[in-house]
PDB file of N, CA and C in Angstrom:
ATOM      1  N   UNK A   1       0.843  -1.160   0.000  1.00  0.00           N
ATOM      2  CA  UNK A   1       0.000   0.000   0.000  1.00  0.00           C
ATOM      3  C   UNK A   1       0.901   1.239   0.000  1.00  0.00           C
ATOM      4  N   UNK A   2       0.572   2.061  -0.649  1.00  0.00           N
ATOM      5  CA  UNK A   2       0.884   3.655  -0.762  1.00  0.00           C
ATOM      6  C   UNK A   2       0.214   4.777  -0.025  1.00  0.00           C
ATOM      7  N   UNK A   3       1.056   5.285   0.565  1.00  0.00           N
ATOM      8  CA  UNK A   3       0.322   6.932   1.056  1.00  0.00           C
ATOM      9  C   UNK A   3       1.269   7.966   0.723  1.00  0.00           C
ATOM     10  N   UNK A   4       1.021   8.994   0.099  1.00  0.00           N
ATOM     11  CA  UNK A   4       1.898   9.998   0.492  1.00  0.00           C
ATOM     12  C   UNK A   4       3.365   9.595  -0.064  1.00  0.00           C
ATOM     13  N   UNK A   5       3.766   8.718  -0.975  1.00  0.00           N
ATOM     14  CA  UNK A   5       4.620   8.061  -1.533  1.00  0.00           C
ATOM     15  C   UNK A   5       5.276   7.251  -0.702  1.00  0.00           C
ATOM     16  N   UNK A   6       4.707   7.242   0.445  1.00  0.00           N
ATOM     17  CA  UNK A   6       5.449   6.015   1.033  1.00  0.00           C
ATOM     18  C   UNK A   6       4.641   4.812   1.112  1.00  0.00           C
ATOM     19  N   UNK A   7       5.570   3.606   1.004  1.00  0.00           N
ATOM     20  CA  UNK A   7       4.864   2.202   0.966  1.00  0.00           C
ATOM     21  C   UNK A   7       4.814   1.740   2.755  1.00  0.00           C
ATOM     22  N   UNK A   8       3.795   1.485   2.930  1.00  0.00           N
ATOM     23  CA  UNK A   8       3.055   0.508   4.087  1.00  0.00           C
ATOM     24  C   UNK A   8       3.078  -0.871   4.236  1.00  0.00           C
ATOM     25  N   UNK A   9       3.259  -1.657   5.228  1.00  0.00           N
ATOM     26  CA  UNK A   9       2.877  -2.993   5.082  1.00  0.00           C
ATOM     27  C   UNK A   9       1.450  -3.392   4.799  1.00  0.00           C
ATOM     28  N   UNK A  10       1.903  -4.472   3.850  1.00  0.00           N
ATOM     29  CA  UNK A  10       0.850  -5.219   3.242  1.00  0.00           C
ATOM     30  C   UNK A  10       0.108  -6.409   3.716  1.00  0.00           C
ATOM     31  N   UNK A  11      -1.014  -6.211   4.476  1.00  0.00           N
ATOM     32  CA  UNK A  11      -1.936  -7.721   5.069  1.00  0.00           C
ATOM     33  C   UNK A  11      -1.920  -8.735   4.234  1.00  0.00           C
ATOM     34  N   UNK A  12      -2.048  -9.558   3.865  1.00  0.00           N
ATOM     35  CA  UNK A  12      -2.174 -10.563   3.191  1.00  0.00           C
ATOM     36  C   UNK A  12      -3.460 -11.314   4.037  1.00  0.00           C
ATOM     37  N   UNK A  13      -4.450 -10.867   3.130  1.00  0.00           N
ATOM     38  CA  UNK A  13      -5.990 -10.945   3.639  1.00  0.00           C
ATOM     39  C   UNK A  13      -7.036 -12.194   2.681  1.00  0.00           C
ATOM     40  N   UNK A  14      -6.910 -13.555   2.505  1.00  0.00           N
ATOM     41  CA  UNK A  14      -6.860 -14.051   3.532  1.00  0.00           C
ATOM     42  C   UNK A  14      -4.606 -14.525   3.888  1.00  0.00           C
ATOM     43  N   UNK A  15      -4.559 -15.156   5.118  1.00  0.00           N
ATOM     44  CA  UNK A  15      -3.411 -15.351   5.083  1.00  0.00           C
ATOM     45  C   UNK A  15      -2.517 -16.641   3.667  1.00  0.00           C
ATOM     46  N   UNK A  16      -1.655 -15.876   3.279  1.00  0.00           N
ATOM     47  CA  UNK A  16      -1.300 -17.010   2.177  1.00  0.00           C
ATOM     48  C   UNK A  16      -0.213 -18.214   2.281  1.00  0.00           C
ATOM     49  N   UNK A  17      -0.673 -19.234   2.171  1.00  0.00           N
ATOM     50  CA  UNK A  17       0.262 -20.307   2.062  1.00  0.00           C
ATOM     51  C   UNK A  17       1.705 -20.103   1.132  1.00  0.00           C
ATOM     52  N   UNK A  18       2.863 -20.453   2.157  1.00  0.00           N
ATOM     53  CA  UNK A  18       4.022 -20.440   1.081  1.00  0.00           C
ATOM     54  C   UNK A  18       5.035 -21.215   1.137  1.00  0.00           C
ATOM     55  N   UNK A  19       6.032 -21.280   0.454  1.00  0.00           N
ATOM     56  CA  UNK A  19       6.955 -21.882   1.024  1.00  0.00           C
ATOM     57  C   UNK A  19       8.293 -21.506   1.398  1.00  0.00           C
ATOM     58  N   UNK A  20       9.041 -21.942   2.206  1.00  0.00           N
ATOM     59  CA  UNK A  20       9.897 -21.530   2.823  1.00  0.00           C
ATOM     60  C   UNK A  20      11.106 -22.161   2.860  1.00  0.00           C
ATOM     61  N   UNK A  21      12.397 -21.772   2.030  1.00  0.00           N
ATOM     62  CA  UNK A  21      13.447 -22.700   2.035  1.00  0.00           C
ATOM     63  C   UNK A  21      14.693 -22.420   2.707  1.00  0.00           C
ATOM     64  N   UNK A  22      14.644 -23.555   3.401  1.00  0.00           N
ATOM     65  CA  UNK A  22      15.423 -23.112   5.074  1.00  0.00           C
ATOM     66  C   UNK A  22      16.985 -23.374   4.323  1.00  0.00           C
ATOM     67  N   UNK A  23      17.369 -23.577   3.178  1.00  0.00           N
ATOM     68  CA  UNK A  23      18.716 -24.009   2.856  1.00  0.00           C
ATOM     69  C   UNK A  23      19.415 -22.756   2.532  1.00  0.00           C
ATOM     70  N   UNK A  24      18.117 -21.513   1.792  1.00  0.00           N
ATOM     71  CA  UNK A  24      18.498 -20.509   1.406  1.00  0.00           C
ATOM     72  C   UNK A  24      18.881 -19.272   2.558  1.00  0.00           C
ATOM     73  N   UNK A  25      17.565 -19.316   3.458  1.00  0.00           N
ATOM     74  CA  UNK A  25      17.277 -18.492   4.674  1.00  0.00           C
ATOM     75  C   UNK A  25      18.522 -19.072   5.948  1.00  0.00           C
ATOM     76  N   UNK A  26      19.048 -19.908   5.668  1.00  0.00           N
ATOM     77  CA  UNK A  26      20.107 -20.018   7.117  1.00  0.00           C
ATOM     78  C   UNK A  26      21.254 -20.800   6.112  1.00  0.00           C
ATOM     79  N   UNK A  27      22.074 -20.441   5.334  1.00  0.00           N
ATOM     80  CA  UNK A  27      23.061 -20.612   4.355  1.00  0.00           C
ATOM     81  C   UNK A  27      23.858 -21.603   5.191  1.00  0.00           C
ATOM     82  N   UNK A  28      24.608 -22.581   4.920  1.00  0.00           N
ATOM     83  CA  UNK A  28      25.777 -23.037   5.496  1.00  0.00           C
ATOM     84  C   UNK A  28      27.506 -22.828   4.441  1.00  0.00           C
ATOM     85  N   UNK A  29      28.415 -22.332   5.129  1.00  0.00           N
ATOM     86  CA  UNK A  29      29.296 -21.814   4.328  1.00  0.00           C
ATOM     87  C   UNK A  29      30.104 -22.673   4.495  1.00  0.00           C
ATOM     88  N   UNK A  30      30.806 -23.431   3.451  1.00  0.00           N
ATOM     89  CA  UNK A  30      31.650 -24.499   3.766  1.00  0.00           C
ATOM     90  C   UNK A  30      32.485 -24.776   4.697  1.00  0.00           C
ATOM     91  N   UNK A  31      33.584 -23.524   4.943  1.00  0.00           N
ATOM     92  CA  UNK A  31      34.597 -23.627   6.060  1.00  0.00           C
ATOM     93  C   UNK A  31      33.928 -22.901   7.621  1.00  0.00           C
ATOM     94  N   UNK A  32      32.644 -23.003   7.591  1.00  0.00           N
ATOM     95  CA  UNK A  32      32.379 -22.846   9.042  1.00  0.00           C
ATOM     96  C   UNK A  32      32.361 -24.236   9.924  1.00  0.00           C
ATOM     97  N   UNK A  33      33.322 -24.176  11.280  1.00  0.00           N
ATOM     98  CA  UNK A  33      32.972 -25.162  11.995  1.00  0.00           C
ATOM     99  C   UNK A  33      31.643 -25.867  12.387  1.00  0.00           C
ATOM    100  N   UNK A  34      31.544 -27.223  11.945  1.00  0.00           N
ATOM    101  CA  UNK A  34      29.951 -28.261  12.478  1.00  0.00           C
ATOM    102  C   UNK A  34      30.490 -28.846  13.748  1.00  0.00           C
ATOM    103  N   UNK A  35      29.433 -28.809  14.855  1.00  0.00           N
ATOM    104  CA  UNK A  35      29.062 -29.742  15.817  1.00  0.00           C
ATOM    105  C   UNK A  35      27.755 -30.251  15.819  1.00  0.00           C
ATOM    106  N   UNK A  36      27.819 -30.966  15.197  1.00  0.00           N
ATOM    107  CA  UNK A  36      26.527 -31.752  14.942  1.00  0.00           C
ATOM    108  C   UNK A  36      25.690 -32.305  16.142  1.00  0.00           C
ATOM    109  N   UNK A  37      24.603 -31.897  16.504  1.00  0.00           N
ATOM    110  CA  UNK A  37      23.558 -32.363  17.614  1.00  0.00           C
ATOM    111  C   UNK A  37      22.628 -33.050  17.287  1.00  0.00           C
ATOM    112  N   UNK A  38      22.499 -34.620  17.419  1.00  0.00           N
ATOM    113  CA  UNK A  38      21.783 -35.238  16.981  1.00  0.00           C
ATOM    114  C   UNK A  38      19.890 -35.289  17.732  1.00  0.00           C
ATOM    115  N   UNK A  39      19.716 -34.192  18.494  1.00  0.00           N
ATOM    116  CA  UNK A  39      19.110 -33.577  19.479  1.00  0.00           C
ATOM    117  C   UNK A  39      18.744 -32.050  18.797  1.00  0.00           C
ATOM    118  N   UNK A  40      19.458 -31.513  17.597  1.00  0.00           N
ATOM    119  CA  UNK A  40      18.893 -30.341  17.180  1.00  0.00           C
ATOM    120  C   UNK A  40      18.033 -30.342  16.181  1.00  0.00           C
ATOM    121  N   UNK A  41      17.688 -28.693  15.623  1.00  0.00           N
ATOM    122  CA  UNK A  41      16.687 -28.617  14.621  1.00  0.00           C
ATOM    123  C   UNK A  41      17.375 -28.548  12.922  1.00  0.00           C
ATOM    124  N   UNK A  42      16.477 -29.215  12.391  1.00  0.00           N
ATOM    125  CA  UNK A  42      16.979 -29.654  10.557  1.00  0.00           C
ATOM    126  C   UNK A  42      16.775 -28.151   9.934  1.00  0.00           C
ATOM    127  N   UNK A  43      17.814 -27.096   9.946  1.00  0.00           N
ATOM    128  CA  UNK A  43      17.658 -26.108   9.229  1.00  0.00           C
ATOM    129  C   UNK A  43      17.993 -26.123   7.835  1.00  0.00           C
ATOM    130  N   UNK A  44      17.236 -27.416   7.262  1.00  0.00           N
ATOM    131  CA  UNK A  44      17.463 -27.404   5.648  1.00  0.00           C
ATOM    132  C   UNK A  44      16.296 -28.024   4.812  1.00  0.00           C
ATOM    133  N   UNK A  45      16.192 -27.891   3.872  1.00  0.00           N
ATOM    134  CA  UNK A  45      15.060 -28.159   3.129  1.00  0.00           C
ATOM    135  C   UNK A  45      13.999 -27.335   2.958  1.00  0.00           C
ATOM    136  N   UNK A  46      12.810 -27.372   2.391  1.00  0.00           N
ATOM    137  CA  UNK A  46      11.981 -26.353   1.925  1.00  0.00           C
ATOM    138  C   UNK A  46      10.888 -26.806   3.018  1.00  0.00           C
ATOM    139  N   UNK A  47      10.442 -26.044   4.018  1.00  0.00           N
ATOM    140  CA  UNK A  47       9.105 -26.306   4.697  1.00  0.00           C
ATOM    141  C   UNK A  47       8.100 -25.757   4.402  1.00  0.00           C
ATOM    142  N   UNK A  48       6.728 -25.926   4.548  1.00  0.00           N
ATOM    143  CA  UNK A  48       5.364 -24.983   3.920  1.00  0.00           C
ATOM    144  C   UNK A  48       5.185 -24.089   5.663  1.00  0.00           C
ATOM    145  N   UNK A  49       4.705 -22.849   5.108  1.00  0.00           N
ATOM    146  CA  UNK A  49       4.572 -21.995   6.069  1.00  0.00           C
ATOM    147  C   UNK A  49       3.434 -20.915   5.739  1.00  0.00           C
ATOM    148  N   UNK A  50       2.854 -20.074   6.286  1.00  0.00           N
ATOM    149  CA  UNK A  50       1.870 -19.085   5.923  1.00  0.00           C
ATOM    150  C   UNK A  50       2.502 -17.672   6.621  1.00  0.00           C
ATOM    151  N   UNK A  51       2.297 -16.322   5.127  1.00  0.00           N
ATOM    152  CA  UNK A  51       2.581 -15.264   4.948  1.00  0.00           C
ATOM    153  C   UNK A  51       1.237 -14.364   5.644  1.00  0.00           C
ATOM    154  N   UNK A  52       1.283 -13.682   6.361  1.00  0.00           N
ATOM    155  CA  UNK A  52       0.503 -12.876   6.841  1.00  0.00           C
ATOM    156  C   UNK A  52       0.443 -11.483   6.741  1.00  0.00           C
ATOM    157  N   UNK A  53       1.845 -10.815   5.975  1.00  0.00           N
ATOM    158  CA  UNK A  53       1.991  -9.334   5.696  1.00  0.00           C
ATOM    159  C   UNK A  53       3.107  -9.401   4.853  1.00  0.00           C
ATOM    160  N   UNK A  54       3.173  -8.516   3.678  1.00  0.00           N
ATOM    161  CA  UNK A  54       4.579  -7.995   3.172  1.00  0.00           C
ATOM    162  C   UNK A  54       4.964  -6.490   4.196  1.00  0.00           C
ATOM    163  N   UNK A  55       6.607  -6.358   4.364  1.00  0.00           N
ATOM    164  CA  UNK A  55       6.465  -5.533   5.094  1.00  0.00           C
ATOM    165  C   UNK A  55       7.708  -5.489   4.166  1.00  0.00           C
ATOM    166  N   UNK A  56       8.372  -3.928   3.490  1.00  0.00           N
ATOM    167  CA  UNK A  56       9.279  -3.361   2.696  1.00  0.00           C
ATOM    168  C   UNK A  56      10.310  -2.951   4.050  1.00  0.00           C
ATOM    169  N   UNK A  57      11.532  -3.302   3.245  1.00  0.00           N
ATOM    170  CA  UNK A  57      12.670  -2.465   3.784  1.00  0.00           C
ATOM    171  C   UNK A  57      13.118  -0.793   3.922  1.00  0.00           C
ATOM    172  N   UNK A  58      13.747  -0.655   4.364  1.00  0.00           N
ATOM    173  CA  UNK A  58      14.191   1.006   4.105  1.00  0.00           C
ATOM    174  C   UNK A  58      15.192   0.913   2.693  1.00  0.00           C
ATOM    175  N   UNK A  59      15.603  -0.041   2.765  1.00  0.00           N
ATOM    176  CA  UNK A  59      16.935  -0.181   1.424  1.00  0.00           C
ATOM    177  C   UNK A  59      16.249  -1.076   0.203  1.00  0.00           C
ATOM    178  N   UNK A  60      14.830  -1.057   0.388  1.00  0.00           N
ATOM    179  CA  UNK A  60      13.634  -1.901  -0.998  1.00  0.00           C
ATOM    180  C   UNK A  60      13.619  -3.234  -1.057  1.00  0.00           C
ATOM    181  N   UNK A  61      14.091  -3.965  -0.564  1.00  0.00           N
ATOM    182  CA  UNK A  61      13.796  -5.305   0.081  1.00  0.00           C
ATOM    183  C   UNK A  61      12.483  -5.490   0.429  1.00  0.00           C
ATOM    184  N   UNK A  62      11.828  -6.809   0.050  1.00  0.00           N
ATOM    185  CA  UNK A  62      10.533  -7.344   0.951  1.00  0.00           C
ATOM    186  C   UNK A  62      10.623  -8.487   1.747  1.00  0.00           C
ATOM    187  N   UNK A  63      10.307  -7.989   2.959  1.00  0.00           N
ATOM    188  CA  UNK A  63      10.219  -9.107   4.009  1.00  0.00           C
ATOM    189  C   UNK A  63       8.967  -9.457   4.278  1.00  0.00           C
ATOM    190  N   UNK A  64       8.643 -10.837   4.408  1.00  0.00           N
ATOM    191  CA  UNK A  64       7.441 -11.609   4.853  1.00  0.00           C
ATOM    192  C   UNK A  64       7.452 -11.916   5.948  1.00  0.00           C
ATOM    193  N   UNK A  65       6.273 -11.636   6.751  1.00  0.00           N
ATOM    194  CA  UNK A  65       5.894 -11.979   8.507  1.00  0.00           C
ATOM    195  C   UNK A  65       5.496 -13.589   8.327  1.00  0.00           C
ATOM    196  N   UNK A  66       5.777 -14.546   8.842  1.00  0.00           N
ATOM    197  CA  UNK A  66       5.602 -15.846   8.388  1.00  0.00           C
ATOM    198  C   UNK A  66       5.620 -16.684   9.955  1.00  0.00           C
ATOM    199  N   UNK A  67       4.612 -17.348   9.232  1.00  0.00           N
ATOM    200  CA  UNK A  67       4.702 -19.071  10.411  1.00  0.00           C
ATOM    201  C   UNK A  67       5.192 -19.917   9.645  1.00  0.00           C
ATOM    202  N   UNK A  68       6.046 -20.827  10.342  1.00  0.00           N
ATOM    203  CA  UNK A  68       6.817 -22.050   9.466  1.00  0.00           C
ATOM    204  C   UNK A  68       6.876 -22.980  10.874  1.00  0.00           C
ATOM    205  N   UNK A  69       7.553 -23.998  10.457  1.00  0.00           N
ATOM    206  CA  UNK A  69       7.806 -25.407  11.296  1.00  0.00           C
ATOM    207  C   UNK A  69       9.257 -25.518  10.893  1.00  0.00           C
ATOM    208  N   UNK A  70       9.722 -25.812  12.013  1.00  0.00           N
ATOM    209  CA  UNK A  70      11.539 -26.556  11.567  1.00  0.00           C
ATOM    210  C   UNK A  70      11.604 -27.922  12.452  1.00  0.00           C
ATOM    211  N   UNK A  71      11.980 -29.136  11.597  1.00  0.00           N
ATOM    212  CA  UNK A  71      11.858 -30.754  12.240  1.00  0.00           C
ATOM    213  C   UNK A  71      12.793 -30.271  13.253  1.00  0.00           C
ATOM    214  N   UNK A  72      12.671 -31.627  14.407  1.00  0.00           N
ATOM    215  CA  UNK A  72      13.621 -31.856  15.054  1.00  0.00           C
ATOM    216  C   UNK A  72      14.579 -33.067  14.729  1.00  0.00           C
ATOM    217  N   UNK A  73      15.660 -33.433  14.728  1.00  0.00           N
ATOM    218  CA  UNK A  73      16.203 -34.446  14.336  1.00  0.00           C
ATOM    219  C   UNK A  73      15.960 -35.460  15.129  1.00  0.00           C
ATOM    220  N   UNK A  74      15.730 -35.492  16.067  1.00  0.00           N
ATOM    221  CA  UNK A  74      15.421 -36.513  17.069  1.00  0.00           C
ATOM    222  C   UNK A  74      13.913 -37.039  17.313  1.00  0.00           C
ATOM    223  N   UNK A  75      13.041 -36.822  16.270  1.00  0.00           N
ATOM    224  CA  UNK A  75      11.240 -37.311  16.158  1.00  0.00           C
ATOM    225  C   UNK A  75      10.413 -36.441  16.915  1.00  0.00           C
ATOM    226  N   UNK A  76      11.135 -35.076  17.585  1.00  0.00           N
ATOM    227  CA  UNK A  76       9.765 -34.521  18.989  1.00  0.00           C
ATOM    228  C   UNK A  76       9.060 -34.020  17.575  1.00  0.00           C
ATOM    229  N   UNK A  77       7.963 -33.086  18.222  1.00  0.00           N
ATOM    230  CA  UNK A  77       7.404 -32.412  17.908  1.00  0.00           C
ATOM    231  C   UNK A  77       7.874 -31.396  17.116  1.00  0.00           C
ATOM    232  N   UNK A  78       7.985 -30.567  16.308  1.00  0.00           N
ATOM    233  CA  UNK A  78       8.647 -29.556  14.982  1.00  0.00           C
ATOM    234  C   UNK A  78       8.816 -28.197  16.319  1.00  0.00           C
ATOM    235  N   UNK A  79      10.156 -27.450  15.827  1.00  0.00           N
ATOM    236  CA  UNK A  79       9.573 -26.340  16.836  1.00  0.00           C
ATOM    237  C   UNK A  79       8.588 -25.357  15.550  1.00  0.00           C
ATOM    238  N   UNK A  80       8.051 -24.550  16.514  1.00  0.00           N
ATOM    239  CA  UNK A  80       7.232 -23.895  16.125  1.00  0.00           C
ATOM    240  C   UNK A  80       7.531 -22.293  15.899  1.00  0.00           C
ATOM    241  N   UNK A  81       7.960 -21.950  14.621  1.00  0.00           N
ATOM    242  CA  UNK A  81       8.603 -20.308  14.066  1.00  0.00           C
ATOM    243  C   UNK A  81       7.881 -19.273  13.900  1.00  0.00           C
ATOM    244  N   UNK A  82       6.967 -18.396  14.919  1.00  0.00           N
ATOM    245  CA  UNK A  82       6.082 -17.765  14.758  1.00  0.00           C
ATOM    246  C   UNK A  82       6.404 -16.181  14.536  1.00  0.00           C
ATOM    247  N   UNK A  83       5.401 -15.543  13.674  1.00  0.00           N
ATOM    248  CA  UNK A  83       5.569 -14.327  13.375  1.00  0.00           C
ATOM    249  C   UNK A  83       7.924 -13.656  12.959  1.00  0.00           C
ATOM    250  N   UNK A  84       7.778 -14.540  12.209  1.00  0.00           N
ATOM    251  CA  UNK A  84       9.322 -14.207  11.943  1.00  0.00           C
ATOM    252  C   UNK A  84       9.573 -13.845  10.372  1.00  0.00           C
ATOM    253  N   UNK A  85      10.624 -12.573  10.660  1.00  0.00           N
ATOM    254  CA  UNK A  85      10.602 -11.910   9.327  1.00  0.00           C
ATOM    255  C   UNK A  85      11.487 -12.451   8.232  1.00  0.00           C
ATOM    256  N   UNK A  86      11.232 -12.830   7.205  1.00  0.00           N
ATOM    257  CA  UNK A  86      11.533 -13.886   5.860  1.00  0.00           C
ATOM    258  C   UNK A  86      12.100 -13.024   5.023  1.00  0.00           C
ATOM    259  N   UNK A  87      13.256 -12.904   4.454  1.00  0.00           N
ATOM    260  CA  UNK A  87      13.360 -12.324   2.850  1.00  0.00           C
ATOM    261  C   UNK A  87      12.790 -13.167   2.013  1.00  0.00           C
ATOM    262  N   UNK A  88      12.214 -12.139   0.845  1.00  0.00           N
ATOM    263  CA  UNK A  88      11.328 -13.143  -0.470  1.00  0.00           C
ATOM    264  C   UNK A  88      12.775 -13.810  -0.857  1.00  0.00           C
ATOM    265  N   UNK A  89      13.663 -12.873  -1.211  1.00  0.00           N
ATOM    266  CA  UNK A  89      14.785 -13.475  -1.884  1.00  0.00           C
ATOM    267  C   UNK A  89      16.239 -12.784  -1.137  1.00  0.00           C
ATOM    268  N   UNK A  90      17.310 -14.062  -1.608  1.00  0.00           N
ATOM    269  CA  UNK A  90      18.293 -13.364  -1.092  1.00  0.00           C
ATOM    270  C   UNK A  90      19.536 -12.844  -2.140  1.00  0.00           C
ATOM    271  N   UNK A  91      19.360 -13.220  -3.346  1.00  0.00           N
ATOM    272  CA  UNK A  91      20.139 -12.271  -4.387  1.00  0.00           C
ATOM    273  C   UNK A  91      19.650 -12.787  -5.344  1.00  0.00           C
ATOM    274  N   UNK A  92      17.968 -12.497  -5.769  1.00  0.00           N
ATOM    275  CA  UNK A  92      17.603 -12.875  -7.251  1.00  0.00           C
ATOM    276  C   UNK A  92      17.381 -14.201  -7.746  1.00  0.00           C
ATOM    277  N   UNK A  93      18.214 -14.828  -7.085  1.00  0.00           N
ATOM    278  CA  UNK A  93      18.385 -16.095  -8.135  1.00  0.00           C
ATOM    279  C   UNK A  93      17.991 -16.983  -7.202  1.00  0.00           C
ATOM    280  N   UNK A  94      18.321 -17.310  -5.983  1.00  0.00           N
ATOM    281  CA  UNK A  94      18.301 -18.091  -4.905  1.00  0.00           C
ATOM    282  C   UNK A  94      17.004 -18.042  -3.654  1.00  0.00           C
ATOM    283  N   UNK A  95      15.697 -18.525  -4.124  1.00  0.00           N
ATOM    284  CA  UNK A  95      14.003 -17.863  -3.543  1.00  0.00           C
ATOM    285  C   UNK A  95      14.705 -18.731  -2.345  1.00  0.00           C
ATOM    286  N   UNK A  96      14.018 -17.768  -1.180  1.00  0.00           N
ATOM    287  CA  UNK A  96      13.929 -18.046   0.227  1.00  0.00           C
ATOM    288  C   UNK A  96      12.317 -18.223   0.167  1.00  0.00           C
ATOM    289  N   UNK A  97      10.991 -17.625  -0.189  1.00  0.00           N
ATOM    290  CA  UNK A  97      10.021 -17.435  -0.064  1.00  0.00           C
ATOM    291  C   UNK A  97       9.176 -17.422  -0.999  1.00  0.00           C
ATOM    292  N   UNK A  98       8.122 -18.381  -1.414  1.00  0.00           N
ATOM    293  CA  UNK A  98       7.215 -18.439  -2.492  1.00  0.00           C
ATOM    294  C   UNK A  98       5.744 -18.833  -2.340  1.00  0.00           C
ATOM    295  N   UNK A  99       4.847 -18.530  -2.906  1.00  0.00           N
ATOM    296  CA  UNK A  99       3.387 -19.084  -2.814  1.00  0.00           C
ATOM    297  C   UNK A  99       3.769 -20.358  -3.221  1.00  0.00           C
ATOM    298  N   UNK A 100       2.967 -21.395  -1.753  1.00  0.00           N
ATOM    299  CA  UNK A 100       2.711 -22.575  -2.276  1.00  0.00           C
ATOM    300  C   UNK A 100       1.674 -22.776  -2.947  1.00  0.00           C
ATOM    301  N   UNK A 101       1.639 -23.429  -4.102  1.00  0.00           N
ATOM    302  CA  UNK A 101       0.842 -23.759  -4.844  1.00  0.00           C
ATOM    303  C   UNK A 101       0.379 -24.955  -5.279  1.00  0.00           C
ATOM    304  N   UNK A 102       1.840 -25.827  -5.243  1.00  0.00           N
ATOM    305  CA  UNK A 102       2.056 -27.250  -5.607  1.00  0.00           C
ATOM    306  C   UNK A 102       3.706 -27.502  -4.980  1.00  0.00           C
ATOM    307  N   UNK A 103       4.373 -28.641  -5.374  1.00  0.00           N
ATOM    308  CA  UNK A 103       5.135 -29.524  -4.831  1.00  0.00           C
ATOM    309  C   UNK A 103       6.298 -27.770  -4.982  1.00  0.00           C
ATOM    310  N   UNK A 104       7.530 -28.010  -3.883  1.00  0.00           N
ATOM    311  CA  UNK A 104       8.287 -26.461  -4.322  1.00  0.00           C
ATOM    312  C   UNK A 104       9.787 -26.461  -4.852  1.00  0.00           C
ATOM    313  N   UNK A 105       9.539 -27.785  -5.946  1.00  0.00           N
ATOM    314  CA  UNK A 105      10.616 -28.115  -6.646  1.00  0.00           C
ATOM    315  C   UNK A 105      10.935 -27.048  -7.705  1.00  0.00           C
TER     316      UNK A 105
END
């Protein structure tokens, strides 16, 4: 939304299904040290999540207010990622964030 030339966050009315790819949104860089916890959360793969607002950057970026799920490696229950801010993208080429629609190959 626009006022006054400035852009507002955007509701996403009803809330929209999307998807969310945790490989893009939490990068792993080759030469960073792993301690692997067979007790932690799977920050990889694409999970389905729901968009509830676009909200613009100061530097033109769009960030999405989002619910998602991240597994646990160990079978509990998923934790639960509420109201957390998403880039759509993180340089063009590489989607962190998309309408689910179908499978998010």
């Amino acid at each position: 939304m626009t006022r006054d030339g400035i852009q507002y966050p955007a509701v996403s009315d009803p809330p929209t299904p999307v998807w969310v790819n945790l490989d893009h949104l939490f990068p792993r860089f080759p030469d960073m040290p792993r301690h692997p916890n067979g007790a932690g959360v799977e920050f990889s793969g694409v999970v389905p999540g729901v968009l509830f607002r676009r909200i613009p950057a100061v530097t033109g970026e769009w960030m999405g207010l989002v619910d998602y799920t991240v597994p646990y490696a160990d079978g509990r229950p998923p934790l639960e990622m509420r109201q957390q801010l998403v880039p759509f993208d993180r340089d063009g080429e590489h989607w962190i964030l998309r309408p689910r629609t179908d499978d998010p190959a």
